[in-house]
PDB file of N, CA and C in Angstrom:
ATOM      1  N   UNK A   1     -44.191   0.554   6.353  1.00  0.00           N
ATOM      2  CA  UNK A   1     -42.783   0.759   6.697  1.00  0.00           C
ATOM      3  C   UNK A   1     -42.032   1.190   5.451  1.00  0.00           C
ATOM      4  N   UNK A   2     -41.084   2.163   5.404  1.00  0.00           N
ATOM      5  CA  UNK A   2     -40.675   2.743   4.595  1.00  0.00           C
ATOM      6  C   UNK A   2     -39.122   2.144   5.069  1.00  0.00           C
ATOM      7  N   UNK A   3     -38.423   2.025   3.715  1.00  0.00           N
ATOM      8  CA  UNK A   3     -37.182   1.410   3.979  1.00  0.00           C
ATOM      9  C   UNK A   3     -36.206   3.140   3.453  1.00  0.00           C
ATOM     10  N   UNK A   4     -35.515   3.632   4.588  1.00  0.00           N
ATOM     11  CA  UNK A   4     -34.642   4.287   4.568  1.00  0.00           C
ATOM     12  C   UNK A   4     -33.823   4.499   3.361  1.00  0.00           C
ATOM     13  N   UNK A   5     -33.383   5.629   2.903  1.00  0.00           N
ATOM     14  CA  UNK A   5     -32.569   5.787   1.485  1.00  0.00           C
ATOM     15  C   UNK A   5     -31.088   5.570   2.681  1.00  0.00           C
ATOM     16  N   UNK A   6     -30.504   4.713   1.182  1.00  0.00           N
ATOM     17  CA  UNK A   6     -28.812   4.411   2.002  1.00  0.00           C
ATOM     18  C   UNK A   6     -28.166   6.094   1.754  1.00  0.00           C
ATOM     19  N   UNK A   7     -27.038   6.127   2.545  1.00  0.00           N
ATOM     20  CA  UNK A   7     -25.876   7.016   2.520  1.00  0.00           C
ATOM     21  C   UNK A   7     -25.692   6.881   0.202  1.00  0.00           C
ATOM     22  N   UNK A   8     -25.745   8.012   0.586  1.00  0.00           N
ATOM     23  CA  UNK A   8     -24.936   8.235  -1.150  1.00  0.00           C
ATOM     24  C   UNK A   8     -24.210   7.230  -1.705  1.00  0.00           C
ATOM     25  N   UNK A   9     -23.619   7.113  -2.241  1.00  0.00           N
ATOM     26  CA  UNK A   9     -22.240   5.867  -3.377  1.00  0.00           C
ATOM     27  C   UNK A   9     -20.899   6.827  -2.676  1.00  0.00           C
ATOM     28  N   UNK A  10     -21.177   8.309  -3.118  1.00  0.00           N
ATOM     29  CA  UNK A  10     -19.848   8.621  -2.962  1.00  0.00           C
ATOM     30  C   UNK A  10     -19.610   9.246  -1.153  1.00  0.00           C
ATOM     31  N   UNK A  11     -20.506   9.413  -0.705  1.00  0.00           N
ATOM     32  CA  UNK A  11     -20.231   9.541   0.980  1.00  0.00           C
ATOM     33  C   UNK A  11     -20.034   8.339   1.061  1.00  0.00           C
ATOM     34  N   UNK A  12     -20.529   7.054   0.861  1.00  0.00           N
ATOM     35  CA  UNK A  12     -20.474   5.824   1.581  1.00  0.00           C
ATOM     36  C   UNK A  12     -18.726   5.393   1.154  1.00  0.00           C
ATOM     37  N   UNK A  13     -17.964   5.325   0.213  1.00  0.00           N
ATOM     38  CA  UNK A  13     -16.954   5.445  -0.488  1.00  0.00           C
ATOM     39  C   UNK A  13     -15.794   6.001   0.503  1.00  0.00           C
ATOM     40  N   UNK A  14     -16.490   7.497   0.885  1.00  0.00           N
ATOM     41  CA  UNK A  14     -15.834   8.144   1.986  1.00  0.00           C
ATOM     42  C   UNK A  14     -15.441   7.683   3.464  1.00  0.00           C
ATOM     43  N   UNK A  15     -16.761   7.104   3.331  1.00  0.00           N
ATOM     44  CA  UNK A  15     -16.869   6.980   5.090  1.00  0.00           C
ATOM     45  C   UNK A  15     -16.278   5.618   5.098  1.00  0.00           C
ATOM     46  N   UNK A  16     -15.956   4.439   4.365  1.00  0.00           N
ATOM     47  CA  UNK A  16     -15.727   3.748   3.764  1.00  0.00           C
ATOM     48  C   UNK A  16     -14.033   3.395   4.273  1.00  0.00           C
ATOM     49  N   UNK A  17     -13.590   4.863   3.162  1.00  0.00           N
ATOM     50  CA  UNK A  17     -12.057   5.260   3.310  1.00  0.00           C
ATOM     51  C   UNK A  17     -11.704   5.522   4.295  1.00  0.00           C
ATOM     52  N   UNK A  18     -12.579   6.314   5.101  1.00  0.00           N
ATOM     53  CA  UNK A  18     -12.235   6.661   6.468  1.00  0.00           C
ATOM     54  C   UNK A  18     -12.194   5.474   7.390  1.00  0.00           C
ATOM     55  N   UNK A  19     -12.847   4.684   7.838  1.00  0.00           N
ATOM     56  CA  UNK A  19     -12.660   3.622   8.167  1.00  0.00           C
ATOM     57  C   UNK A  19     -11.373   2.747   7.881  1.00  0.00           C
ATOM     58  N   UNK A  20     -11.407   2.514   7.011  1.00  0.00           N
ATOM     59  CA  UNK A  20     -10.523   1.668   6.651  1.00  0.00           C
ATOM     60  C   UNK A  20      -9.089   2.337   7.044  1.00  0.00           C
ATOM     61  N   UNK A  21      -8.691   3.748   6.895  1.00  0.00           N
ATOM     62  CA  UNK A  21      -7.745   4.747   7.230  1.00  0.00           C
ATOM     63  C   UNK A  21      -7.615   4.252   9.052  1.00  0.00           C
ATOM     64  N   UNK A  22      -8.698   4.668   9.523  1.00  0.00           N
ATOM     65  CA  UNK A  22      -8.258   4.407  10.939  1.00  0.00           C
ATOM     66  C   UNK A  22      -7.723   2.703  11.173  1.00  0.00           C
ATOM     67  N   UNK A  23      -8.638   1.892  10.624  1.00  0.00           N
ATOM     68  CA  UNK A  23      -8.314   0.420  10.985  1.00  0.00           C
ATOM     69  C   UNK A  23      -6.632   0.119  10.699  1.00  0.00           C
ATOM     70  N   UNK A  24      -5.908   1.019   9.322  1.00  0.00           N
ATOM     71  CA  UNK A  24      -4.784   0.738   8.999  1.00  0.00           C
ATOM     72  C   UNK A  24      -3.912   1.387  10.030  1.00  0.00           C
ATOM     73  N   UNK A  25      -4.118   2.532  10.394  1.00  0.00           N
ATOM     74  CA  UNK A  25      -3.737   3.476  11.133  1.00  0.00           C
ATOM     75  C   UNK A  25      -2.649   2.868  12.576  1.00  0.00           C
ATOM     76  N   UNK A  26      -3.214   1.547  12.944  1.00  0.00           N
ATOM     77  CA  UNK A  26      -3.206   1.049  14.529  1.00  0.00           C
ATOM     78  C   UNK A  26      -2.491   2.416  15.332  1.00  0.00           C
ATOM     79  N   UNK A  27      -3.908   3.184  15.256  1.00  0.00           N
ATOM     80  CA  UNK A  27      -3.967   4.100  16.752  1.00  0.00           C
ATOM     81  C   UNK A  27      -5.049   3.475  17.172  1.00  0.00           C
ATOM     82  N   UNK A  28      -5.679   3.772  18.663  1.00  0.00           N
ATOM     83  CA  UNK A  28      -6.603   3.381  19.869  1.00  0.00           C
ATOM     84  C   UNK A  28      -7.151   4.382  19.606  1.00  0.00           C
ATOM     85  N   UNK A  29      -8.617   3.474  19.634  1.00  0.00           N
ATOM     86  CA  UNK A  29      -9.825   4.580  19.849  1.00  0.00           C
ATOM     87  C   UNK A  29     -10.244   4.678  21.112  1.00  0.00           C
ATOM     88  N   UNK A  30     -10.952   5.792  21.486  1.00  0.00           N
ATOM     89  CA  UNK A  30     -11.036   5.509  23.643  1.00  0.00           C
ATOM     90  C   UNK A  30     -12.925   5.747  23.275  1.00  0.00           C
ATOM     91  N   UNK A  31     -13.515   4.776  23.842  1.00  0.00           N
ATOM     92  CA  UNK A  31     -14.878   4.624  24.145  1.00  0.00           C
ATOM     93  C   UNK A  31     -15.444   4.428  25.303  1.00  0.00           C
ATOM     94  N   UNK A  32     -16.180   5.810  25.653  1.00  0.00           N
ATOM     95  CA  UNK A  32     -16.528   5.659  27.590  1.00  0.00           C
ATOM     96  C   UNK A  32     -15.672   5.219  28.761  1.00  0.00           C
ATOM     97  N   UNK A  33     -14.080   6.039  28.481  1.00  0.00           N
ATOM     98  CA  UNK A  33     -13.229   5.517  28.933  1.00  0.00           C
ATOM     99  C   UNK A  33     -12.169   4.935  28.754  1.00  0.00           C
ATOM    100  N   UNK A  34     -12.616   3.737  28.177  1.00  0.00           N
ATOM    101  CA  UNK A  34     -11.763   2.513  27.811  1.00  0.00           C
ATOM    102  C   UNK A  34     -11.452   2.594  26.294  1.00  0.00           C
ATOM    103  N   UNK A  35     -10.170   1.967  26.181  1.00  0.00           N
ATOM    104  CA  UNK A  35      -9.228   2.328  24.611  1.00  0.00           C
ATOM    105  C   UNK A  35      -9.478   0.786  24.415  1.00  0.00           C
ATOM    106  N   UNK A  36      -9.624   0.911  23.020  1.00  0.00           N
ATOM    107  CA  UNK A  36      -9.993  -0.150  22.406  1.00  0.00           C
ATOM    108  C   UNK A  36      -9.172  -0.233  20.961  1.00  0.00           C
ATOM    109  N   UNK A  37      -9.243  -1.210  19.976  1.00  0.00           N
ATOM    110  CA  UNK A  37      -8.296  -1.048  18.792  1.00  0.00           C
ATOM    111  C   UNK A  37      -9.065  -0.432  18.130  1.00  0.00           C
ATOM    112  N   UNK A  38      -7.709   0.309  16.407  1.00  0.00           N
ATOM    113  CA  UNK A  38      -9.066   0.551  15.525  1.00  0.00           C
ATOM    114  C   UNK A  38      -9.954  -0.585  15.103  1.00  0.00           C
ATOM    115  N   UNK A  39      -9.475  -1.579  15.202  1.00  0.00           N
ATOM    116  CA  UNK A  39     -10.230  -2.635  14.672  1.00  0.00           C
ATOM    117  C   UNK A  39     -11.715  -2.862  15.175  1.00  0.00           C
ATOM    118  N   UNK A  40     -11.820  -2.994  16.593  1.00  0.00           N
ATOM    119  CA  UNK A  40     -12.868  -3.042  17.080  1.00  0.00           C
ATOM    120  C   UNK A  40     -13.743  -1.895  17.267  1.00  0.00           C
ATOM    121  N   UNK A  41     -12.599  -0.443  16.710  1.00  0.00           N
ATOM    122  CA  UNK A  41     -13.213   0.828  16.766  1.00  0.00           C
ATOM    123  C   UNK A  41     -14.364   0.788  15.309  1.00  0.00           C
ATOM    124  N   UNK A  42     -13.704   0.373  14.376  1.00  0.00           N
ATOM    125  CA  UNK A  42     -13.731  -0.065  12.687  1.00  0.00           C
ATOM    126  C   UNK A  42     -15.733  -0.478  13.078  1.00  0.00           C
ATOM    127  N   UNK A  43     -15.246  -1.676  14.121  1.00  0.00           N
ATOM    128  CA  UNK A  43     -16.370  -2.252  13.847  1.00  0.00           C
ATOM    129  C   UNK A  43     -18.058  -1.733  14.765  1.00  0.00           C
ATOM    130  N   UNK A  44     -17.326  -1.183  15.664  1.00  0.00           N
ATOM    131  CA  UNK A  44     -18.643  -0.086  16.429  1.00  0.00           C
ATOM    132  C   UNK A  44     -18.890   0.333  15.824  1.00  0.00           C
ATOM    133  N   UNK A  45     -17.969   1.448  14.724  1.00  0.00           N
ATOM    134  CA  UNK A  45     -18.626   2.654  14.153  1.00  0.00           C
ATOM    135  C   UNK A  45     -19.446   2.696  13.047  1.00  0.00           C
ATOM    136  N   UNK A  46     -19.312   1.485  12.651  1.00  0.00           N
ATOM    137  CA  UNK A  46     -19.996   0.476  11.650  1.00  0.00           C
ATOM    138  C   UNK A  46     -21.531   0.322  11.977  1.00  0.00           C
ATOM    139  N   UNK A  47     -21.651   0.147  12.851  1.00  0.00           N
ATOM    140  CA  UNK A  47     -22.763  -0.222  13.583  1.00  0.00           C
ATOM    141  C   UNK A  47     -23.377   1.097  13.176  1.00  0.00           C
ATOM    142  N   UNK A  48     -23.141   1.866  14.135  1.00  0.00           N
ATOM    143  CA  UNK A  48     -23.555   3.273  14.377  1.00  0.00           C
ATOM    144  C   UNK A  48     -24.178   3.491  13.213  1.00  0.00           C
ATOM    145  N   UNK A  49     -23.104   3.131  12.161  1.00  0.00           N
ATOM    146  CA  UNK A  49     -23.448   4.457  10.625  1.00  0.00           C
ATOM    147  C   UNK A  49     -24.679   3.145  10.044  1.00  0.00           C
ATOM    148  N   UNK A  50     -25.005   2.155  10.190  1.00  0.00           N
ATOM    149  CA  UNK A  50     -25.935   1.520  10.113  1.00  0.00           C
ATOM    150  C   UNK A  50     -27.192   1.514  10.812  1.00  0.00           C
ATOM    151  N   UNK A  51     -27.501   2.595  11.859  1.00  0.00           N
ATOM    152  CA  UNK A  51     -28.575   2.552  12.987  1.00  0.00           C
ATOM    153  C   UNK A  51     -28.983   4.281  12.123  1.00  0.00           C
ATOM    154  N   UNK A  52     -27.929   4.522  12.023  1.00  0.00           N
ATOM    155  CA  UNK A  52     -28.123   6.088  11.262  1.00  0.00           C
ATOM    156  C   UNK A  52     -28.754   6.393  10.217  1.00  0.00           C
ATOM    157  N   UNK A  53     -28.423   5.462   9.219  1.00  0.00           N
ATOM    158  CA  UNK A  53     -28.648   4.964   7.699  1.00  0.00           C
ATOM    159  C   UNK A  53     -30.191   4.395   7.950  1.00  0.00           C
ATOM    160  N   UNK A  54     -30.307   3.808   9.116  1.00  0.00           N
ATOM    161  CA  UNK A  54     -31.679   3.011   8.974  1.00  0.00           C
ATOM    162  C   UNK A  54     -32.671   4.232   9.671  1.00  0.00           C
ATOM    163  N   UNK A  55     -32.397   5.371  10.117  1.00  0.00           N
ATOM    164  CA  UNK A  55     -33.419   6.205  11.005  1.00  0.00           C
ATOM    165  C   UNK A  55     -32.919   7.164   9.549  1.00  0.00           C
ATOM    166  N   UNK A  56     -32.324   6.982   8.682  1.00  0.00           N
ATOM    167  CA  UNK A  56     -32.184   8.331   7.444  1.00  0.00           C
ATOM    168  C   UNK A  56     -31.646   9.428   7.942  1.00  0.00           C
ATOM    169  N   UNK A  57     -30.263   9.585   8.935  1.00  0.00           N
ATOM    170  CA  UNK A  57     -30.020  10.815   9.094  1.00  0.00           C
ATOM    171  C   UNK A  57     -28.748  10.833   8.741  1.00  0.00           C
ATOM    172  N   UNK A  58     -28.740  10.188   7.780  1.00  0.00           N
ATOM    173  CA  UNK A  58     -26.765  10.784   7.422  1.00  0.00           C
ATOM    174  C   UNK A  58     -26.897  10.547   5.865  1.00  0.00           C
ATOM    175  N   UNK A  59     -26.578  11.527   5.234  1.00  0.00           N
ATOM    176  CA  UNK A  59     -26.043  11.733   3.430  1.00  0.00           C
ATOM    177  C   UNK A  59     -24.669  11.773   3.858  1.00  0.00           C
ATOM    178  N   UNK A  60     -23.498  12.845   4.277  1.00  0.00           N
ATOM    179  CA  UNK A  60     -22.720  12.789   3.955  1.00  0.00           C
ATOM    180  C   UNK A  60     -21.814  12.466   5.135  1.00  0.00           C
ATOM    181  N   UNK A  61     -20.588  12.443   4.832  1.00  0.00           N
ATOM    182  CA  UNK A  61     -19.398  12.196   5.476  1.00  0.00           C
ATOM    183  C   UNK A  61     -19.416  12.724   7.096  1.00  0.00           C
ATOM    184  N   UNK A  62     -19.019  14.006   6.700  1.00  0.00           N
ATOM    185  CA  UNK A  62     -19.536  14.990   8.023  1.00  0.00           C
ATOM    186  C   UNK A  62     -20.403  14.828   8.790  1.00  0.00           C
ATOM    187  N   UNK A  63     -21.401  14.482   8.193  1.00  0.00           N
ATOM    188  CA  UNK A  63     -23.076  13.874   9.129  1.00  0.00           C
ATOM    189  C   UNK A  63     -22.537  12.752   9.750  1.00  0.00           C
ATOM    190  N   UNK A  64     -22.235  11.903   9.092  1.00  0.00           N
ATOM    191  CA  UNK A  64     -21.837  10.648  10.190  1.00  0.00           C
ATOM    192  C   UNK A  64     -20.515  10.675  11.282  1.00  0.00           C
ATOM    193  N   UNK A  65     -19.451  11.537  10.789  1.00  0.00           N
ATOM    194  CA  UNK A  65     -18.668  11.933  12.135  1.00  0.00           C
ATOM    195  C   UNK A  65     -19.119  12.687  13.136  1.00  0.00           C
ATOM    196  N   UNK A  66     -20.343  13.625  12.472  1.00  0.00           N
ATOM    197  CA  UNK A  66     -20.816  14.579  13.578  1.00  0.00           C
ATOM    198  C   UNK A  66     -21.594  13.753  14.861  1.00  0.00           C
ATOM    199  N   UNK A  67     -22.715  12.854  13.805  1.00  0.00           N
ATOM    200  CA  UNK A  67     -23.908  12.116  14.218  1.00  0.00           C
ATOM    201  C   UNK A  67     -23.242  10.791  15.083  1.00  0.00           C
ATOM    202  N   UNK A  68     -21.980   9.908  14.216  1.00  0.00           N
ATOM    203  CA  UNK A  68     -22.160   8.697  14.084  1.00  0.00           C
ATOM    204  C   UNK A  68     -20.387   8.313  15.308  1.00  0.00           C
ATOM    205  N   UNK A  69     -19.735   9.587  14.776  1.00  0.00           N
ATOM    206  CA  UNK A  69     -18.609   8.872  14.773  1.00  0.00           C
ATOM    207  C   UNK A  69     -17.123  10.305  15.757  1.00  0.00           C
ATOM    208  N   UNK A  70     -18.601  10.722  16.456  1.00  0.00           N
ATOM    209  CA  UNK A  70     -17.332  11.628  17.604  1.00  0.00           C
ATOM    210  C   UNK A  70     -17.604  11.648  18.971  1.00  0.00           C
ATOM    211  N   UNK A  71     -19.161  11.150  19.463  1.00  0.00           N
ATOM    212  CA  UNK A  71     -19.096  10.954  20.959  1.00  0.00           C
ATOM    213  C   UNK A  71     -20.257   9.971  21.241  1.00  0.00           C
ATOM    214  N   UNK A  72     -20.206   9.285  21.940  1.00  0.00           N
ATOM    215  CA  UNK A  72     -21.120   8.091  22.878  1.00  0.00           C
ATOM    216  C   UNK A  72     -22.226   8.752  22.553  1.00  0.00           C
ATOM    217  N   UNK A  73     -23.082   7.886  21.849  1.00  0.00           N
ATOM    218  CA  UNK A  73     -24.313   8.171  22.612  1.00  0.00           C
ATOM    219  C   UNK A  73     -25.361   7.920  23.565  1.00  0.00           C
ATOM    220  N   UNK A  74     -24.266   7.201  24.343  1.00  0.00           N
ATOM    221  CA  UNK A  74     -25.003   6.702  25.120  1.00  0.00           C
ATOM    222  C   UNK A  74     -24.514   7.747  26.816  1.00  0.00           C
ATOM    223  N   UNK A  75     -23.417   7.752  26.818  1.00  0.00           N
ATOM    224  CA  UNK A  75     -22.974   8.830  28.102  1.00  0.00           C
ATOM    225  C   UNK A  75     -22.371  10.668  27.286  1.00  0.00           C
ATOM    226  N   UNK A  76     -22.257  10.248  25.837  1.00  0.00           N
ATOM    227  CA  UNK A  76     -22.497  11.880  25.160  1.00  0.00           C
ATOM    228  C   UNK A  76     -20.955  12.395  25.202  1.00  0.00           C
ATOM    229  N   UNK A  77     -19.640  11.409  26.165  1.00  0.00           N
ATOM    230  CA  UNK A  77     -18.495  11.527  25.788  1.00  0.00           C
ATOM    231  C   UNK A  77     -17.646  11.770  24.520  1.00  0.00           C
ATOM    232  N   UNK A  78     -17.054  12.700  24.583  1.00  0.00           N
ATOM    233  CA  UNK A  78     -16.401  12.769  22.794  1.00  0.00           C
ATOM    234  C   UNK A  78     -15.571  11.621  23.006  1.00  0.00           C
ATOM    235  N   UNK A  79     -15.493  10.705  21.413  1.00  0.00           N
ATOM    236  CA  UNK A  79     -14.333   9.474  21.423  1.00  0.00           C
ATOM    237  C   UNK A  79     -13.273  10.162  21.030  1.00  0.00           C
ATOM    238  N   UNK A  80     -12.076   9.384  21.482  1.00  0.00           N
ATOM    239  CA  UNK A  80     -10.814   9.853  21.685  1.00  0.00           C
ATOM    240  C   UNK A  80      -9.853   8.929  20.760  1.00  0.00           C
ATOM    241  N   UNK A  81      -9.017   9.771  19.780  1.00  0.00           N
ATOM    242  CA  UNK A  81      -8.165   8.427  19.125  1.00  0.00           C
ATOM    243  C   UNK A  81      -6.371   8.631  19.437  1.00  0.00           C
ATOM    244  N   UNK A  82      -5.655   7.798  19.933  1.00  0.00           N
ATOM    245  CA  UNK A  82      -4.514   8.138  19.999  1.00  0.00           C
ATOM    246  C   UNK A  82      -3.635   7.072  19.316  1.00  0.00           C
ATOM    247  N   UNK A  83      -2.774   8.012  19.018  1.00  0.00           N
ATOM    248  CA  UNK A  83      -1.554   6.890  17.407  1.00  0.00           C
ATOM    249  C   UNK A  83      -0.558   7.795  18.187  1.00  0.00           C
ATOM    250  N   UNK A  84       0.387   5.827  18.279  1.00  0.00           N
ATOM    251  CA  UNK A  84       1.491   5.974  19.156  1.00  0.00           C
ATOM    252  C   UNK A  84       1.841   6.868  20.175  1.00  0.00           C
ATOM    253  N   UNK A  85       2.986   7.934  20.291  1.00  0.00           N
ATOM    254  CA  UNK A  85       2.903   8.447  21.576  1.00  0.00           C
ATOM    255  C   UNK A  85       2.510   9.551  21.564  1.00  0.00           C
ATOM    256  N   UNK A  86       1.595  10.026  20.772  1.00  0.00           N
ATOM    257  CA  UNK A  86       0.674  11.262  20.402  1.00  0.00           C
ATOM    258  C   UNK A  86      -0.156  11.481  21.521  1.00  0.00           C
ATOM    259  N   UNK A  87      -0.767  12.721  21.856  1.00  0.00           N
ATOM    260  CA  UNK A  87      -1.590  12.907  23.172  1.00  0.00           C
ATOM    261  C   UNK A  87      -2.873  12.352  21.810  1.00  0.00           C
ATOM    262  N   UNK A  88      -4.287  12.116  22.908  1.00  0.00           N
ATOM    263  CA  UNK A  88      -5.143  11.451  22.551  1.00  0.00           C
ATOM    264  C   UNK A  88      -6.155  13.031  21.473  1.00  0.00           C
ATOM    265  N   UNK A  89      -6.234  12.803  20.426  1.00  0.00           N
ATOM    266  CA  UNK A  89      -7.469  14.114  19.950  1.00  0.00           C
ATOM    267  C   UNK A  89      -8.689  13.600  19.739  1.00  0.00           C
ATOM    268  N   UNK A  90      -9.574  14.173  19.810  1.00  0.00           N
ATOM    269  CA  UNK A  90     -11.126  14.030  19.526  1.00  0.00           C
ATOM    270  C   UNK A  90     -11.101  13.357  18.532  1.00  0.00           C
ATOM    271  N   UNK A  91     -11.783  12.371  18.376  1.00  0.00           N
ATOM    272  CA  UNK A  91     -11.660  11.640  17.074  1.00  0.00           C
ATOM    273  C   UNK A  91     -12.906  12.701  15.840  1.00  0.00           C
ATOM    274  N   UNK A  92     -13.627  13.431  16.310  1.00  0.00           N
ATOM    275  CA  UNK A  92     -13.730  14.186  15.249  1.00  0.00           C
ATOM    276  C   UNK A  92     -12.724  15.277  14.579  1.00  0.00           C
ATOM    277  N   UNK A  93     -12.010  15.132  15.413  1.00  0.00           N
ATOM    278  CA  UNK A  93     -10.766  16.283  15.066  1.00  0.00           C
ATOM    279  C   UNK A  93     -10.032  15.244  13.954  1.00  0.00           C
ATOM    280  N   UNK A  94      -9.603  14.125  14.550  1.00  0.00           N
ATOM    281  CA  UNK A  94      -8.783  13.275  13.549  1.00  0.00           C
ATOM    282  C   UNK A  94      -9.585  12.769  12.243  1.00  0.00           C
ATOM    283  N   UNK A  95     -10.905  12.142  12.638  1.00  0.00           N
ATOM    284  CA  UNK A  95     -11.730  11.906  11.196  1.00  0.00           C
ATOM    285  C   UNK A  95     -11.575  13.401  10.465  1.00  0.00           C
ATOM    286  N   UNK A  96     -12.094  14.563  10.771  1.00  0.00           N
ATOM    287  CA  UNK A  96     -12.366  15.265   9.636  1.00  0.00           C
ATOM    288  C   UNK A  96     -11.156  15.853   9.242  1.00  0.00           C
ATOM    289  N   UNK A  97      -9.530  15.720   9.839  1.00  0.00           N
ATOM    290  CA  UNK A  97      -8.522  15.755   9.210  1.00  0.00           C
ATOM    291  C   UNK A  97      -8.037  14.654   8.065  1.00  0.00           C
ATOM    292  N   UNK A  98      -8.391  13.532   8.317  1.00  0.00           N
ATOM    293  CA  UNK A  98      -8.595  12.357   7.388  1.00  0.00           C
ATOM    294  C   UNK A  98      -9.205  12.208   5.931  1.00  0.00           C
ATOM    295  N   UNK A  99     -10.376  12.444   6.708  1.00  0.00           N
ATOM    296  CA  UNK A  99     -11.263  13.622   5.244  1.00  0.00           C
ATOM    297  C   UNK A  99     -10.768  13.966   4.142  1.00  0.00           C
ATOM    298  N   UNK A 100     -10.601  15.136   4.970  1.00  0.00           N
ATOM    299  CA  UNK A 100      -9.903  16.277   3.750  1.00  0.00           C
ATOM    300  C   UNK A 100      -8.440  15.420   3.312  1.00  0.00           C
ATOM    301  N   UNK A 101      -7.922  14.564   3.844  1.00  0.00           N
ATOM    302  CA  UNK A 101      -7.063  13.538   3.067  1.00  0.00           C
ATOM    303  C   UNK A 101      -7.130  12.669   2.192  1.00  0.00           C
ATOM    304  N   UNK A 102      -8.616  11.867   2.453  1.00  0.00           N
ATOM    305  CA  UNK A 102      -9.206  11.292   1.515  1.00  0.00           C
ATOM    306  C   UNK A 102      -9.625  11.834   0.780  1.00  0.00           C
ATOM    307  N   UNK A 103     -10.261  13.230   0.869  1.00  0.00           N
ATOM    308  CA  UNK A 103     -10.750  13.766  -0.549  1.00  0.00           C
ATOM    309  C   UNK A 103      -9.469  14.109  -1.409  1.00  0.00           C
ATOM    310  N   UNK A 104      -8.355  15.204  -1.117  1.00  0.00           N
ATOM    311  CA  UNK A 104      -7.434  15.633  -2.340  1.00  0.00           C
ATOM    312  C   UNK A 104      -6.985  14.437  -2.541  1.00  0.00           C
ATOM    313  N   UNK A 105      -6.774  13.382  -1.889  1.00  0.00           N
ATOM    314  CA  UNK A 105      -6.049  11.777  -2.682  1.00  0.00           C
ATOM    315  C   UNK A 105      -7.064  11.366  -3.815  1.00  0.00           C
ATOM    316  N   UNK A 106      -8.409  11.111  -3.459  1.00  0.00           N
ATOM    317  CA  UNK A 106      -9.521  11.371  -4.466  1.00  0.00           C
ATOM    318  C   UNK A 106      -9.543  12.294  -5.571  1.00  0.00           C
ATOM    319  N   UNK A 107      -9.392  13.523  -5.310  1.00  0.00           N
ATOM    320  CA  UNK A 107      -9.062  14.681  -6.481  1.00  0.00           C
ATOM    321  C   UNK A 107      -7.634  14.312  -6.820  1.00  0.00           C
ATOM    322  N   UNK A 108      -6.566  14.083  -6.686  1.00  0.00           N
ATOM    323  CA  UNK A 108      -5.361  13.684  -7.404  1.00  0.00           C
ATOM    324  C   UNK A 108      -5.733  12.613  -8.147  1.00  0.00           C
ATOM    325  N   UNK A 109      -6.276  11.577  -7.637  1.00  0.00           N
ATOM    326  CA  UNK A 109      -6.095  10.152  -8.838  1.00  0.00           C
ATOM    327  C   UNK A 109      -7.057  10.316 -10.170  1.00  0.00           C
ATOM    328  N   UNK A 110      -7.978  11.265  -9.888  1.00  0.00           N
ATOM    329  CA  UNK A 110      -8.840  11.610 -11.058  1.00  0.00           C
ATOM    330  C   UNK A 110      -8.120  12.491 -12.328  1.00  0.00           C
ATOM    331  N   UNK A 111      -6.899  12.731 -11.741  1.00  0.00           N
ATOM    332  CA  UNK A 111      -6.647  13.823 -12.787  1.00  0.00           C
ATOM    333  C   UNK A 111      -5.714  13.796 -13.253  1.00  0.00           C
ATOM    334  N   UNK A 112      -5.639  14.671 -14.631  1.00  0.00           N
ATOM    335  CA  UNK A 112      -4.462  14.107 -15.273  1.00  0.00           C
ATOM    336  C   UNK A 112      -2.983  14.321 -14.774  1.00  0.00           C
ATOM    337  N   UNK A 113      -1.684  13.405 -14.837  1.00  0.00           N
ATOM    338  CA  UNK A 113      -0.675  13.807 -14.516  1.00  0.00           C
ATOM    339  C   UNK A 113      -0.682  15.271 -15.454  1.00  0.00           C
ATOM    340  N   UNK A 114       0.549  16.038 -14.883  1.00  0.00           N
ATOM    341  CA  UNK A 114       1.268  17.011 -15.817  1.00  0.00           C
ATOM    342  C   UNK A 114       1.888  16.448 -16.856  1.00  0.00           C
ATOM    343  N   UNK A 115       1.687  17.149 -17.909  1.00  0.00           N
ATOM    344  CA  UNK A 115       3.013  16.876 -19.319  1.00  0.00           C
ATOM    345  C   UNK A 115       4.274  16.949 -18.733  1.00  0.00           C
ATOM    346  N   UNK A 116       5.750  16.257 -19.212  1.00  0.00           N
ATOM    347  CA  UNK A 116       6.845  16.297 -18.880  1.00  0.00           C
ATOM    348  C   UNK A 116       7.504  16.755 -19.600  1.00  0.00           C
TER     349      UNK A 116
END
């Protein structure tokens, strides 16, 4: 038995942020239907990126929203996230807008302010 290489430091970091982004977020995630919190969304998707990690198919960020974290796999439904009175979007639409949020917040804190 071969023990699976984990997700990267800095995807895991990501996916990490992302998480934690939705859990702060309190929008509803919709799973096979039924809307659920981020909290309990937080903690499915958790799962997931841990069943993923253990079969070795996710390095990065993208891999696990594609793979882990945009439709059932069990009925193949895209999950749905809705914040407040927003119509509901694909939650891959909203993770990989998140993303690219977490990354330039990532590229800003690394770098130097401007001179004044």
């Amino acid at each position: 038995f071969v023990k699976a290489d984990p997700l990267p430091p800095a995807a895991k970091a990501e996916v990490a942020a992302l998480l934690d982004k939705l859990t702060a977020s309190s929008c509803q995630f919709n799973r096979n239907g039924d809307w659920h919190s981020a909290a309990e969304a937080k903690t499915h998707l958790e799962r997931k990126l841990s069943y993923l990690e253990d079969k070795n198919l996710v390095k990065t960020a993208e891999q696990f929203i594609d793979l882990g974290a945009s439709k059932s796999s069990m009925s193949g439904k895209p999950y749905l996230v809705r914040c407040g009175g927003a119509a509901p979007v694909e939650s891959k639409t909203w993770l990989t807008r998140e993303l690219a949020t977490v990354r330039a917040a990532g590229k800003g804190a690394s770098a130097p302010s401007p001179a004044r």
